[in-house]
Protein backbone atom coordinates (compact mmCIF):
# COMPACT_ATOMS: atom_id res chain seq x y z
CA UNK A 1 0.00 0.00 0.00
CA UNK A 2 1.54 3.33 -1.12
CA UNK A 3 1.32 6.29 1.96
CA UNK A 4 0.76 9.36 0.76
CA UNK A 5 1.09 12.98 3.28
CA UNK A 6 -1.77 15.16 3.80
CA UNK A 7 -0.18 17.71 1.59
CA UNK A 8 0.20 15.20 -0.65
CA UNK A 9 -3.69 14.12 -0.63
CA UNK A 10 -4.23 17.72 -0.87
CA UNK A 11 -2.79 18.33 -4.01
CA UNK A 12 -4.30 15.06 -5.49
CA UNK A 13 -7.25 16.35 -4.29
CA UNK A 14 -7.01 19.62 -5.72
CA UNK A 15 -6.62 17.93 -9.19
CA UNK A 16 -8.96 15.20 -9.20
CA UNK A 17 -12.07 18.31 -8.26
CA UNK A 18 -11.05 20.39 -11.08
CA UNK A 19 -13.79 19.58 -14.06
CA UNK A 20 -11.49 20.75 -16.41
CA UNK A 21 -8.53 17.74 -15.42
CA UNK A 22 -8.77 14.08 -16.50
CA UNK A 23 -6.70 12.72 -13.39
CA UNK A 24 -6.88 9.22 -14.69
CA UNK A 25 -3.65 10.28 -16.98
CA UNK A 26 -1.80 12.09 -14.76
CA UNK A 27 1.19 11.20 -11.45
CA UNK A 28 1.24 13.41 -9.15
CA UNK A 29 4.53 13.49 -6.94
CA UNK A 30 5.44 16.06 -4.03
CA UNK A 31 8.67 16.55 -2.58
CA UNK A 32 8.49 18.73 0.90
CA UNK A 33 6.73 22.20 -0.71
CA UNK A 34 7.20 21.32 -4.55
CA UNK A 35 4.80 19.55 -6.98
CA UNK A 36 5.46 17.51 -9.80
CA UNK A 37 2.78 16.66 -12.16
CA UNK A 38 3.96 14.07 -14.74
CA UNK A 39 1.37 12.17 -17.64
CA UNK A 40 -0.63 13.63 -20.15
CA UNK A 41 -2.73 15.86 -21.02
CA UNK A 42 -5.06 16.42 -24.03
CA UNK A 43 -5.23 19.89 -24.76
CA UNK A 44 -2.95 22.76 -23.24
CA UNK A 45 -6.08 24.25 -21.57
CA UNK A 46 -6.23 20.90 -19.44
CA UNK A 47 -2.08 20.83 -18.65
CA UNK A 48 -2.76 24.71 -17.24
CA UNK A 49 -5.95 23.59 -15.15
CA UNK A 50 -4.11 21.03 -13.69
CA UNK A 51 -1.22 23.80 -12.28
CA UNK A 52 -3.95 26.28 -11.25
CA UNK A 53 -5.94 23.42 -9.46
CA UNK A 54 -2.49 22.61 -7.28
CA UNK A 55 -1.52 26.81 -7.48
CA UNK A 56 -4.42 27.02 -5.48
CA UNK A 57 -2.76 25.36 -2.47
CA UNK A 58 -1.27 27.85 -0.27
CA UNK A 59 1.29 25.94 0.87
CA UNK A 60 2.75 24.87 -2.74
CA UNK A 61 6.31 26.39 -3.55
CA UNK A 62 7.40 25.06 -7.02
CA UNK A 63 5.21 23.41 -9.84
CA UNK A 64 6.97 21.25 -12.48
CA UNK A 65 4.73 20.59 -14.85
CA UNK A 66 5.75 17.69 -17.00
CA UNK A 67 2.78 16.81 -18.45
CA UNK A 68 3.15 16.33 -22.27
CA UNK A 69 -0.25 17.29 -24.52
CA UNK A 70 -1.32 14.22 -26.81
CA UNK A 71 -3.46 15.35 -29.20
CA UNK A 72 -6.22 12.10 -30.00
C-alpha cells in the first residue's frame, strides 16, 4: 500500500475536483513544498488547469509541470 502525506492528498485532491482535469492520466509526486505533475494531457487548456488546481494550495512552492499534450 503506497502512503501518501496530507499535503500530498491535498494536491491530489485539488486535481482530481477540477472539471477541467482528467486525473486518470496524470502522477502526481510532491517533494516537501514542490509539486510535480507528470502524464498527459489532451489539450494545453487541461495541462494549465491542472497547475492552477495545485496553485491554489497555499502551501505549494514550485510546480513542475511535465505533463506532455497528446493530441487524439
Amino acid at each position: 500500500m503506497l502512503s501518501t502525506t496530507p499535503f500530498t492528498d491535498q494536491v491530489i485532491s485539488a486535481v482530481i475536483h477540477n472539471p477541467h482535469v482528467n486525473p486518470n492520466t496524470m502522477h502526481i509526486e510532491t517533494r516537501g513544498d514542490d509539486v510535480t505533475i507528470k502524464g498527459t494531457a489532451q489539450t494545453f487548456f487541461e495541462k494549465q488547469m491542472a497547475q492552477e488546481a495545485i496553485r491554489s494550495i497555499d502551501r505549494v512552492n514550485v510546480i513542475d509541470n511535465c505533463l506532455e499534450v497528446v493530441w487524439n
